[in-house]
C-alpha atoms as a PDB file:
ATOM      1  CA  UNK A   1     -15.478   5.728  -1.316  1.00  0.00           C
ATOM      2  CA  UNK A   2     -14.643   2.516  -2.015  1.00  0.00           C
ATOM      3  CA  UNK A   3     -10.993   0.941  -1.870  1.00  0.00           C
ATOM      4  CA  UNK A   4     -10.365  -1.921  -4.084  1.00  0.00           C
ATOM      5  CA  UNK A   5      -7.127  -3.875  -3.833  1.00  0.00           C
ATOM      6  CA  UNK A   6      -6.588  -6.354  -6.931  1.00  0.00           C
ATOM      7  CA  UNK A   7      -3.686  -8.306  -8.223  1.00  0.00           C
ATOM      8  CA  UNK A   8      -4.157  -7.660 -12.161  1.00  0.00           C
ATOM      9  CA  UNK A   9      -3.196  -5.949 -14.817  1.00  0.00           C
ATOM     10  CA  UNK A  10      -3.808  -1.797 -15.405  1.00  0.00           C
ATOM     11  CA  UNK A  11      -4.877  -2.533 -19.049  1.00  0.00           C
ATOM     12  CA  UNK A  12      -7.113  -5.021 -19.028  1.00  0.00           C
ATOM     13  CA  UNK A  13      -9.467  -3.431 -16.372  1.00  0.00           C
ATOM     14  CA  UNK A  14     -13.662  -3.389 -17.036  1.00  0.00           C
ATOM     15  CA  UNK A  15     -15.396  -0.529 -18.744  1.00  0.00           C
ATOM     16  CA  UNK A  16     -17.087   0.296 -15.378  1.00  0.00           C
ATOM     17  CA  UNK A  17     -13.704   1.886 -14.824  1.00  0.00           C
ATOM     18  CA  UNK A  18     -14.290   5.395 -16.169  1.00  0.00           C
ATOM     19  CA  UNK A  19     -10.696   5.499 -16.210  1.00  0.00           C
ATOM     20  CA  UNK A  20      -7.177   4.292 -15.930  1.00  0.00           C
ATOM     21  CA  UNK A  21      -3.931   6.243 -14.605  1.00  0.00           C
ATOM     22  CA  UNK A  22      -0.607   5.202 -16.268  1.00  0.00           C
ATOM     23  CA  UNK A  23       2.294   5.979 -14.507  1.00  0.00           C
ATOM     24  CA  UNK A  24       4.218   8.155 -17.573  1.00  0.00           C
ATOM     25  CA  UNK A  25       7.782   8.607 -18.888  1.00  0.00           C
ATOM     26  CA  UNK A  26       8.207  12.249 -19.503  1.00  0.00           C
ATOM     27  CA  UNK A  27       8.188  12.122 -23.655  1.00  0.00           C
ATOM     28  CA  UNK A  28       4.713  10.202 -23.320  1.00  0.00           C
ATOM     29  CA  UNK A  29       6.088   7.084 -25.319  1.00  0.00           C
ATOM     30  CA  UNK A  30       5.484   3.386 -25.127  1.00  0.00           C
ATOM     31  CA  UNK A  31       7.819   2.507 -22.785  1.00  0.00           C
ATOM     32  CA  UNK A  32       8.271  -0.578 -19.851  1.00  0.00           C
ATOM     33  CA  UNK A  33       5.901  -1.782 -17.137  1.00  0.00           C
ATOM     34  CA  UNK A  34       2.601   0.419 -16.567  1.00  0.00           C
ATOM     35  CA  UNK A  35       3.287   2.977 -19.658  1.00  0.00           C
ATOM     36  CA  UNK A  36       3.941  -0.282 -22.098  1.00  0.00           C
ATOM     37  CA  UNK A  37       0.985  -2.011 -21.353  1.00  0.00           C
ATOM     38  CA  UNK A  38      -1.434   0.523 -21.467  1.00  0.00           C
ATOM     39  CA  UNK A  39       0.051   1.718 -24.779  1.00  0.00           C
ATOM     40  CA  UNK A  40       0.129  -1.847 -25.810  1.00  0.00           C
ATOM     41  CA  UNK A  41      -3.495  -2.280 -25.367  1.00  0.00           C
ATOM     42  CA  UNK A  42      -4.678   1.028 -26.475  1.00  0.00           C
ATOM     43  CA  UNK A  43      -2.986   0.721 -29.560  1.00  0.00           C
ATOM     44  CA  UNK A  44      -0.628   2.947 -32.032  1.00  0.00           C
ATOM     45  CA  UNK A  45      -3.425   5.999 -32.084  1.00  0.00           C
ATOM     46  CA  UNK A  46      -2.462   6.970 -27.820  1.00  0.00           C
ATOM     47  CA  UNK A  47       0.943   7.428 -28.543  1.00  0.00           C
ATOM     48  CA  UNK A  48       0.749   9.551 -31.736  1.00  0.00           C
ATOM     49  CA  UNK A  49      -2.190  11.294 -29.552  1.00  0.00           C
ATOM     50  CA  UNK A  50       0.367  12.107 -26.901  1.00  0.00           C
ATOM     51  CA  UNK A  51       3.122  13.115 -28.803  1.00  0.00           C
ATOM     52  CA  UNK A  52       2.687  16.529 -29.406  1.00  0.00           C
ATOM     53  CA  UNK A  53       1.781  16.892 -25.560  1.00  0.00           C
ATOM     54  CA  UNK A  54       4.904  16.015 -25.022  1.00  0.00           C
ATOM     55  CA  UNK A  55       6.995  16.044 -22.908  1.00  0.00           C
ATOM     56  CA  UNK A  56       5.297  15.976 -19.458  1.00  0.00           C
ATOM     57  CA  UNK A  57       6.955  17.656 -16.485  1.00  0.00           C
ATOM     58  CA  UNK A  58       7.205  16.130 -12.788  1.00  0.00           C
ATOM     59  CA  UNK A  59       4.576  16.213 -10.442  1.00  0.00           C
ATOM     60  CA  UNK A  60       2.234  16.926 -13.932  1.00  0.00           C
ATOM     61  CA  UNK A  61      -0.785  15.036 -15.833  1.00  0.00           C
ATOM     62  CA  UNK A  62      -2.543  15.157 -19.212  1.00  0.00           C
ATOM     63  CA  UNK A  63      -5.762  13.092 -19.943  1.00  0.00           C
ATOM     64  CA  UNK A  64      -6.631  11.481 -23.227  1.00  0.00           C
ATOM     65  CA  UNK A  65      -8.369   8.976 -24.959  1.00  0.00           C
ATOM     66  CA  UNK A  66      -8.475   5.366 -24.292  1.00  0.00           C
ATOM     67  CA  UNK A  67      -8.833   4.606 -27.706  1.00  0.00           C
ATOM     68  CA  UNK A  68      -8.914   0.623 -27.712  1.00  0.00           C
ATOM     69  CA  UNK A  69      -8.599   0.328 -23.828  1.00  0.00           C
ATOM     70  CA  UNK A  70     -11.930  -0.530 -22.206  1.00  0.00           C
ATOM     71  CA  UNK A  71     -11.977   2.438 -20.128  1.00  0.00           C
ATOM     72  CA  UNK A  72     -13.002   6.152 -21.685  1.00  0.00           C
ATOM     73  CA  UNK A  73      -9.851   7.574 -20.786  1.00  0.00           C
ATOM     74  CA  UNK A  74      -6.567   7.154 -19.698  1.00  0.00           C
ATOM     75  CA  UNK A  75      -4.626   9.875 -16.980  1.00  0.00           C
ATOM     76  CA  UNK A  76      -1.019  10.024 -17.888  1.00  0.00           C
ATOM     77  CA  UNK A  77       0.714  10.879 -14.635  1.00  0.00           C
ATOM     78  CA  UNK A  78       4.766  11.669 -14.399  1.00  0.00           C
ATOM     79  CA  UNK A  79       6.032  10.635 -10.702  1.00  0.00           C
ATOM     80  CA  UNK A  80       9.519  10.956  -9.302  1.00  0.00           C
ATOM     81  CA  UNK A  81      11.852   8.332  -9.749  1.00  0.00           C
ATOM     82  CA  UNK A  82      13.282   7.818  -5.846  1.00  0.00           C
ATOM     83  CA  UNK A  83      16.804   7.609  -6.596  1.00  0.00           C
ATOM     84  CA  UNK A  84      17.161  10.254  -9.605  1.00  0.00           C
ATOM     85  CA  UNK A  85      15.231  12.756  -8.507  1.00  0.00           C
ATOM     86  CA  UNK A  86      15.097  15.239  -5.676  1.00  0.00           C
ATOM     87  CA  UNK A  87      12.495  15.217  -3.018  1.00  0.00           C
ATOM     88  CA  UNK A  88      10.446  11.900  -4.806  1.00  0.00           C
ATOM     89  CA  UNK A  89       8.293  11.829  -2.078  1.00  0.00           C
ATOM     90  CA  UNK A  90       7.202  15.320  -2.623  1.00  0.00           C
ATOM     91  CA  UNK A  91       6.963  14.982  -6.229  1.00  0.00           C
ATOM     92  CA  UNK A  92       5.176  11.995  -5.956  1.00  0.00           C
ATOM     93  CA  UNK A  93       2.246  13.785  -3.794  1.00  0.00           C
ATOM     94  CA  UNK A  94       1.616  16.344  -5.628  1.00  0.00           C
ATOM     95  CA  UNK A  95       1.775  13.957  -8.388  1.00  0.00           C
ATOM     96  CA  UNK A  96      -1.127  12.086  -6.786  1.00  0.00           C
ATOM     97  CA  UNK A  97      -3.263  15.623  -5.786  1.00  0.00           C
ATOM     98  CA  UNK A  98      -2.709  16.459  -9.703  1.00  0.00           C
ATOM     99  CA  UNK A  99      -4.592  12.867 -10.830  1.00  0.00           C
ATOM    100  CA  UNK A 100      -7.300  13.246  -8.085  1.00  0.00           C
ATOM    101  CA  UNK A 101      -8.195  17.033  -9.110  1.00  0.00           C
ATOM    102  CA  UNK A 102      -8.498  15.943 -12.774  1.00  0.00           C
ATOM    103  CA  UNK A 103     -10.155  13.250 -11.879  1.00  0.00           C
ATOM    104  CA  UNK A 104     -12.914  15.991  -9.749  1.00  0.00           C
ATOM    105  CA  UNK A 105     -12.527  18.447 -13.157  1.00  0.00           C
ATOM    106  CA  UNK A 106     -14.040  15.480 -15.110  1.00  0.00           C
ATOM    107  CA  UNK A 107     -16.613  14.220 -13.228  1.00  0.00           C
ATOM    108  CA  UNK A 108     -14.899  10.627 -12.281  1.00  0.00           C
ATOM    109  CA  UNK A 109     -16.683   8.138 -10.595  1.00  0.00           C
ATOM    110  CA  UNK A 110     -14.570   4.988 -10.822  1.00  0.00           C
ATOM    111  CA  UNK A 111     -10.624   4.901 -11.403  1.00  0.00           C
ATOM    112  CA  UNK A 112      -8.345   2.363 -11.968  1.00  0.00           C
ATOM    113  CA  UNK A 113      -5.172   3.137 -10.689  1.00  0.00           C
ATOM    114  CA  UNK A 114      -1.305   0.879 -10.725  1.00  0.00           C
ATOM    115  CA  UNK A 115       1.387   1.060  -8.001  1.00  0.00           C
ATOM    116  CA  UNK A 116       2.976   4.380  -9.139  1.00  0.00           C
ATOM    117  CA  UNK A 117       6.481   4.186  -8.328  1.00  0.00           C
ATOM    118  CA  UNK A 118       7.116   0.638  -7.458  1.00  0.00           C
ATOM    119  CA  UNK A 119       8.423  -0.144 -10.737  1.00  0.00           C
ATOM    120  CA  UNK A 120      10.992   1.243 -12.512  1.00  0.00           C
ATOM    121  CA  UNK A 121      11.191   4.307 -10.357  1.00  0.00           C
ATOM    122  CA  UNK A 122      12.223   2.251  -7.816  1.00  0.00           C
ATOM    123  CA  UNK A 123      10.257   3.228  -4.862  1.00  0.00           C
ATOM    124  CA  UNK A 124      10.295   0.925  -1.893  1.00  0.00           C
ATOM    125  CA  UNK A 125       6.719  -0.439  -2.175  1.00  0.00           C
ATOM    126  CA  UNK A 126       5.782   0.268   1.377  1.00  0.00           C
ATOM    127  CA  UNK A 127       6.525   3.859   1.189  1.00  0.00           C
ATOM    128  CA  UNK A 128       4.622   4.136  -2.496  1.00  0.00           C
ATOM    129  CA  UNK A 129       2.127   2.347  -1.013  1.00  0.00           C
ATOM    130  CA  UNK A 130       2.065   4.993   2.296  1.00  0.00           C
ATOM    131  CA  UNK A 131       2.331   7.645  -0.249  1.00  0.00           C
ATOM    132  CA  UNK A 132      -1.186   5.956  -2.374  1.00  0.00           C
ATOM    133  CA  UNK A 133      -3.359   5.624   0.443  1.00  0.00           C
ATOM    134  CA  UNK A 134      -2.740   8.509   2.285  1.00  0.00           C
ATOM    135  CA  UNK A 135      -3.440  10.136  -1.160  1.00  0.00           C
ATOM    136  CA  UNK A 136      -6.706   8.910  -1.926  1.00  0.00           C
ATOM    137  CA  UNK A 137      -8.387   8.774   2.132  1.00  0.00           C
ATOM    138  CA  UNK A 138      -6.954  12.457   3.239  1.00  0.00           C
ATOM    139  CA  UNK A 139      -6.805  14.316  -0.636  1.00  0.00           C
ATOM    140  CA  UNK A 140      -9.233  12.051  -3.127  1.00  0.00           C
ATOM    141  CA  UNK A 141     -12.425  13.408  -0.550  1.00  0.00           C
ATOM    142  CA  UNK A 142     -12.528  16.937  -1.123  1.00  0.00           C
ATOM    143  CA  UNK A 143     -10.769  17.028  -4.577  1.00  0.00           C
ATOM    144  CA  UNK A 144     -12.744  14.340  -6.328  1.00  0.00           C
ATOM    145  CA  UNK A 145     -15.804  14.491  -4.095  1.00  0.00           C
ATOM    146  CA  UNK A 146     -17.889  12.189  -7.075  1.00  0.00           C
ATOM    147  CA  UNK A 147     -15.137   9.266  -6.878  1.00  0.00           C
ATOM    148  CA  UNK A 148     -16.913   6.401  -5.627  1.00  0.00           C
ATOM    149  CA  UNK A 149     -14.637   3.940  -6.333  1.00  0.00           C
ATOM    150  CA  UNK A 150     -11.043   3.491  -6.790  1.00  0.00           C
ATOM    151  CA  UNK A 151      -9.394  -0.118  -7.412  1.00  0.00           C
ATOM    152  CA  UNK A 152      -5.503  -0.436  -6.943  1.00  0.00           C
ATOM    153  CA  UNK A 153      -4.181  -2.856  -9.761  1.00  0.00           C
ATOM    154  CA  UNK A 154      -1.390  -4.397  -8.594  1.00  0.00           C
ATOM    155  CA  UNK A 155       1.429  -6.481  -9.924  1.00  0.00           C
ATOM    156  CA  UNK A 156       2.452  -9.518  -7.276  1.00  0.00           C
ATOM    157  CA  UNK A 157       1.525 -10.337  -3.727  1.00  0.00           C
ATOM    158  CA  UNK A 158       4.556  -8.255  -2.482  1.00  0.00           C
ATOM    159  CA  UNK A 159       3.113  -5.029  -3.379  1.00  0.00           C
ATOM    160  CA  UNK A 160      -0.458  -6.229  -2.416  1.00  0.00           C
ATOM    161  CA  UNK A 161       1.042  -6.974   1.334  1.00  0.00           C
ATOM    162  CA  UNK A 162       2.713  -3.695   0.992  1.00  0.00           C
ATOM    163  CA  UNK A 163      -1.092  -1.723   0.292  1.00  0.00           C
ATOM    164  CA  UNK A 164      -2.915  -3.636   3.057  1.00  0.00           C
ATOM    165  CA  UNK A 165      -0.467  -2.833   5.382  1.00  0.00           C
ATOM    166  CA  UNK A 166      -0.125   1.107   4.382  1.00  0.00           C
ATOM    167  CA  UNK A 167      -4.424   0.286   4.397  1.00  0.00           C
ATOM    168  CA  UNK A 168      -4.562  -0.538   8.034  1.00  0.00           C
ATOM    169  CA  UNK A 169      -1.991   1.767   9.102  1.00  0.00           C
ATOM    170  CA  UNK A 170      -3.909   4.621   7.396  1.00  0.00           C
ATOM    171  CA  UNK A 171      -7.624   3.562   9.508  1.00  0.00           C
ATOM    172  CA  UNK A 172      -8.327   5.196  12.470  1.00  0.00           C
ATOM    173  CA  UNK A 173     -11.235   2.767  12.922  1.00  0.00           C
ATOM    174  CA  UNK A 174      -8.947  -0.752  12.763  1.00  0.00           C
ATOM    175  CA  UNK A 175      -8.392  -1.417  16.123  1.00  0.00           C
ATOM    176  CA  UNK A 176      -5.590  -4.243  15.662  1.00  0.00           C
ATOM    177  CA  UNK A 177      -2.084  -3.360  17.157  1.00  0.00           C
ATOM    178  CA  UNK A 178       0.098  -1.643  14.415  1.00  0.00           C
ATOM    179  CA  UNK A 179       3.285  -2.479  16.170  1.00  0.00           C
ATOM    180  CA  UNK A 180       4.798  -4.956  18.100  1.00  0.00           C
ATOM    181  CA  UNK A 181       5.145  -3.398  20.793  1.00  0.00           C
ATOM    182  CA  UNK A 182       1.391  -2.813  21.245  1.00  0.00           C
ATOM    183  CA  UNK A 183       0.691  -6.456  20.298  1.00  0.00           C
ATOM    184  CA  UNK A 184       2.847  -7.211  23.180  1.00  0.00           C
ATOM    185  CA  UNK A 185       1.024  -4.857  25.408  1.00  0.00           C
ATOM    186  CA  UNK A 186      -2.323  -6.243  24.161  1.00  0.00           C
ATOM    187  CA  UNK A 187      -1.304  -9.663  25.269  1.00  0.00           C
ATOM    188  CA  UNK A 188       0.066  -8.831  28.364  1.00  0.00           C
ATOM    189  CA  UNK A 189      -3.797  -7.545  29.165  1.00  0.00           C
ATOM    190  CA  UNK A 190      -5.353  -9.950  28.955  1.00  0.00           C
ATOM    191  CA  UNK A 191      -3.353 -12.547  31.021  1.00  0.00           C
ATOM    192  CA  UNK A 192      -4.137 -13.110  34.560  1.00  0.00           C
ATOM    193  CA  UNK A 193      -1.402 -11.935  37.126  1.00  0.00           C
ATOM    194  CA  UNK A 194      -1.022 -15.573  37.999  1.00  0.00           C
ATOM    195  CA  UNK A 195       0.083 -16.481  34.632  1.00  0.00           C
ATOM    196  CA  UNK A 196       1.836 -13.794  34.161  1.00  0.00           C
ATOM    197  CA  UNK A 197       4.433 -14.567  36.551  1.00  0.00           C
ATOM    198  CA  UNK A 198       4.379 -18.010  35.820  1.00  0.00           C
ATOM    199  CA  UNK A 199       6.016 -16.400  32.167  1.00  0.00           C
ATOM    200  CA  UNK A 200       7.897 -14.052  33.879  1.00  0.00           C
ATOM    201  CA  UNK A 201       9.697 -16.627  35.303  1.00  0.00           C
ATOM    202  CA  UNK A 202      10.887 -18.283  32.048  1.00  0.00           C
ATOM    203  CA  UNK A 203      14.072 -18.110  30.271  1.00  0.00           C
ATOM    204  CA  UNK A 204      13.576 -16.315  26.706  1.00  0.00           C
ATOM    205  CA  UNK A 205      14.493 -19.351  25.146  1.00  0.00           C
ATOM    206  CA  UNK A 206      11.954 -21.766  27.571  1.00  0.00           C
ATOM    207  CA  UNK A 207       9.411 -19.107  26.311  1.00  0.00           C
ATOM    208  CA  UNK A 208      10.498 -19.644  22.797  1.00  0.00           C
ATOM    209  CA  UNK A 209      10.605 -23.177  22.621  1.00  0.00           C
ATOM    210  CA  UNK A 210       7.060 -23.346  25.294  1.00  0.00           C
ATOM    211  CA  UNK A 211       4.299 -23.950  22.970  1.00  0.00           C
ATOM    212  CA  UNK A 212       1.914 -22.320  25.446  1.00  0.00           C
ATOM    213  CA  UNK A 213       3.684 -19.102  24.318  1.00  0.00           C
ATOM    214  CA  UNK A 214       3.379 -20.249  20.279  1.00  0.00           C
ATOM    215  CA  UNK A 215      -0.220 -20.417  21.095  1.00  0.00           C
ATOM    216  CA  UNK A 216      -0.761 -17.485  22.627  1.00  0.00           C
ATOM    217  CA  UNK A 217       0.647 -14.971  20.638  1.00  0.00           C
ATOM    218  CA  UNK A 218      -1.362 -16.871  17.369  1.00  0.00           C
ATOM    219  CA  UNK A 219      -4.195 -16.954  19.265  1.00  0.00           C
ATOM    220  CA  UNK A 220      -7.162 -15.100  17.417  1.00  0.00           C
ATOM    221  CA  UNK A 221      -5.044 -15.783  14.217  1.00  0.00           C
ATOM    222  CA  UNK A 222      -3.432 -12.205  15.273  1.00  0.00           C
ATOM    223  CA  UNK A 223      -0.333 -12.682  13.072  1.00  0.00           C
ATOM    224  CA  UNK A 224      -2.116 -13.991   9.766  1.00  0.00           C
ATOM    225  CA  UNK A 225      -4.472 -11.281   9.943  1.00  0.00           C
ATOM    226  CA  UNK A 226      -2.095  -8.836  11.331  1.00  0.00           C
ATOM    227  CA  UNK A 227      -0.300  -7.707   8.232  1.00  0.00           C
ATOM    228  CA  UNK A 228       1.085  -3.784  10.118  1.00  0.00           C
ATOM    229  CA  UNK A 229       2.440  -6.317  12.971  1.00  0.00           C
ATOM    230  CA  UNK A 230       4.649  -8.521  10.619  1.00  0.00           C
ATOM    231  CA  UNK A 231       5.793  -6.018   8.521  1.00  0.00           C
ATOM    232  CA  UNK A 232       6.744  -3.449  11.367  1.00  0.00           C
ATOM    233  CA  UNK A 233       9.147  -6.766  13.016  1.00  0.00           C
ATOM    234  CA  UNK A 234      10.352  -7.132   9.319  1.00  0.00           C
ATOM    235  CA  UNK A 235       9.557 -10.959   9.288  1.00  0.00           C
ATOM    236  CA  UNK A 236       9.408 -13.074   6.195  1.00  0.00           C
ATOM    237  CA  UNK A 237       6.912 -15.673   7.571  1.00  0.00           C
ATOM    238  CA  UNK A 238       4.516 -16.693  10.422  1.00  0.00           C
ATOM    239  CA  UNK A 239       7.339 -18.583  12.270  1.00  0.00           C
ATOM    240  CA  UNK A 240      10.163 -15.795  12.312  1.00  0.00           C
ATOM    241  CA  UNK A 241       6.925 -13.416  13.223  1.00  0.00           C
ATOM    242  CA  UNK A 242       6.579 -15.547  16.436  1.00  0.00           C
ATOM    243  CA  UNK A 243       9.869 -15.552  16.801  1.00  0.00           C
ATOM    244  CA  UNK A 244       9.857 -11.642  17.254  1.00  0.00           C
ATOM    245  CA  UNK A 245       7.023 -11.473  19.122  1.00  0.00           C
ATOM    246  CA  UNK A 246       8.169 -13.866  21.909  1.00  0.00           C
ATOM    247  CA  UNK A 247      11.412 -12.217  22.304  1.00  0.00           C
ATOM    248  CA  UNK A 248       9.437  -8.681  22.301  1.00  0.00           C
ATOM    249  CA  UNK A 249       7.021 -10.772  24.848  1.00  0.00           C
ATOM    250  CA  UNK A 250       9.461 -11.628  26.834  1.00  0.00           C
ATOM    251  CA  UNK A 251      11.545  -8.622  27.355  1.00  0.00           C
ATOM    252  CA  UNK A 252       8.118  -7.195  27.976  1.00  0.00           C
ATOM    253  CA  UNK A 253       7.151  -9.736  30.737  1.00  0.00           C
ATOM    254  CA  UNK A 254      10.757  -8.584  32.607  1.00  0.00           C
ATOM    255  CA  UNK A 255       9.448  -5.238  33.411  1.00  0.00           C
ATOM    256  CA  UNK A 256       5.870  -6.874  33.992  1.00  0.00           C
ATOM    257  CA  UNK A 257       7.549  -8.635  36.908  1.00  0.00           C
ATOM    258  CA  UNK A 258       9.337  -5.846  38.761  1.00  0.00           C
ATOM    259  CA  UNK A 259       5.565  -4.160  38.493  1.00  0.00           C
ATOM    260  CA  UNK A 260       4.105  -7.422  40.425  1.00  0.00           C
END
């Protein structure tokens, strides 16, 4: 299956997209975010379609028309809201199962889906994101098994950092170091033991300041392409991210030198 990560808008997706999932308010209604612009697009006929369907209970779904939308139909979907609700996380799962075993019922082979929950539910985006993922690799499989295709439409590059991360985290086969404490163990093996004690030897702030150590820790580009490393050291930008990574390096390279 293909995972598609896009920074656009849920309503305005190609007809190649069997279908869209809008992220519902319980009485089905034109409402903010997601639910307003899909209604918005699709026109007055999807919410007088929903109404008597209404309302929709947590965890639930209902498909209908797309009328006007470009896409056949449109999955209404009603997650948790994280702050209001009990046990969100578990609400928004089964949520997510719900979507992916209508979408197997009718035969879906390319979805459209937003970041459910990151809006005005209020979910921090890299648990929704977590949540998403882990949704569509471990349950999509066996409960849509004709989905070939599912794009994520997604509203800034915030939440789009947020999905690649929770993207790398969830592959077994990307090798990069998800922490920084593995990146620092990755760099520590590949130095030679000569220059290893020649860092050992450093303050933590010569090692900051050294550009030798800049350089190595962004050699092979390994924060810019790293995005699990930055966002596990909760840095803003590449120069903070260093920062972290030295210090890490460096407390690191203390215990390296007892072991010489």
């Amino acid at each position: 299956m293909k995972i598609e990560l896009k920074i656009s808008d849920i309503s305005r997706q190609p007809s190649s997209f069997d279908a869209v999932v809008n992220s519902a308010n319980s009485n089905l209604r034109f409402g903010s975010g997601v639910a307003g612009a899909i209604h918005a697009a699709a026109g007055p006929e999807l919410e007088a379609y929903c109404e008597p369907l209404a309302p929709l209970a947590l965890g639930k779904v209902i498909i209908t028309p797309g009328f006007n939308l470009a896409n056949q139909w449109v999955i209404h979907v009603r997650s948790a809201h994280y702050l209001n609700d009990d046990e969100p996380e578990k609400i928004m799962t089964e949520a997510l199962r719900a979507v992916f075993r209508l979408v197997g019922e009718r035969h879906i082979k390319a979805l459209a889906m937003p970041a459910i929950g990151t809006g005005v539910f209020k979910f921090p985006p890299d648990l929704a994101a977590d949540i998403i993922v882990k949704a569509i690799k471990n349950d999509a499989p066996s409960l849509a098994p004709e989905l070939q295709r599912v794009r994520l439409c997604l509203p800034s590059p915030l939440i789009d950092r947020a999905f690649r991360v929770a993207l790398q985290l969830n592959d077994p086969d990307d090798q990069r170091p998800k922490t920084v404490e593995a990146t620092t163990r990755y760099l520590i093996s590949t130095l030679p033991a000569n220059t290893l004690q020649e860092l050992a030897a450093l303050k933590e702030d010569e090692l900051i300041q050294t550009h030798f150590g800049l350089a190595l820790l962004l050699r092979n580009d390994i924060l810019k392409n790293n995005y699990a490393l930055s966002f596990d050291a909760g840095e803003r930008n590449l120069d903070e991210a260093s920062s972290a990574l030295v210090k890490a390096l460096w407390e690191a390279l203390q215990n390296t030198e007892k072991a010489l």
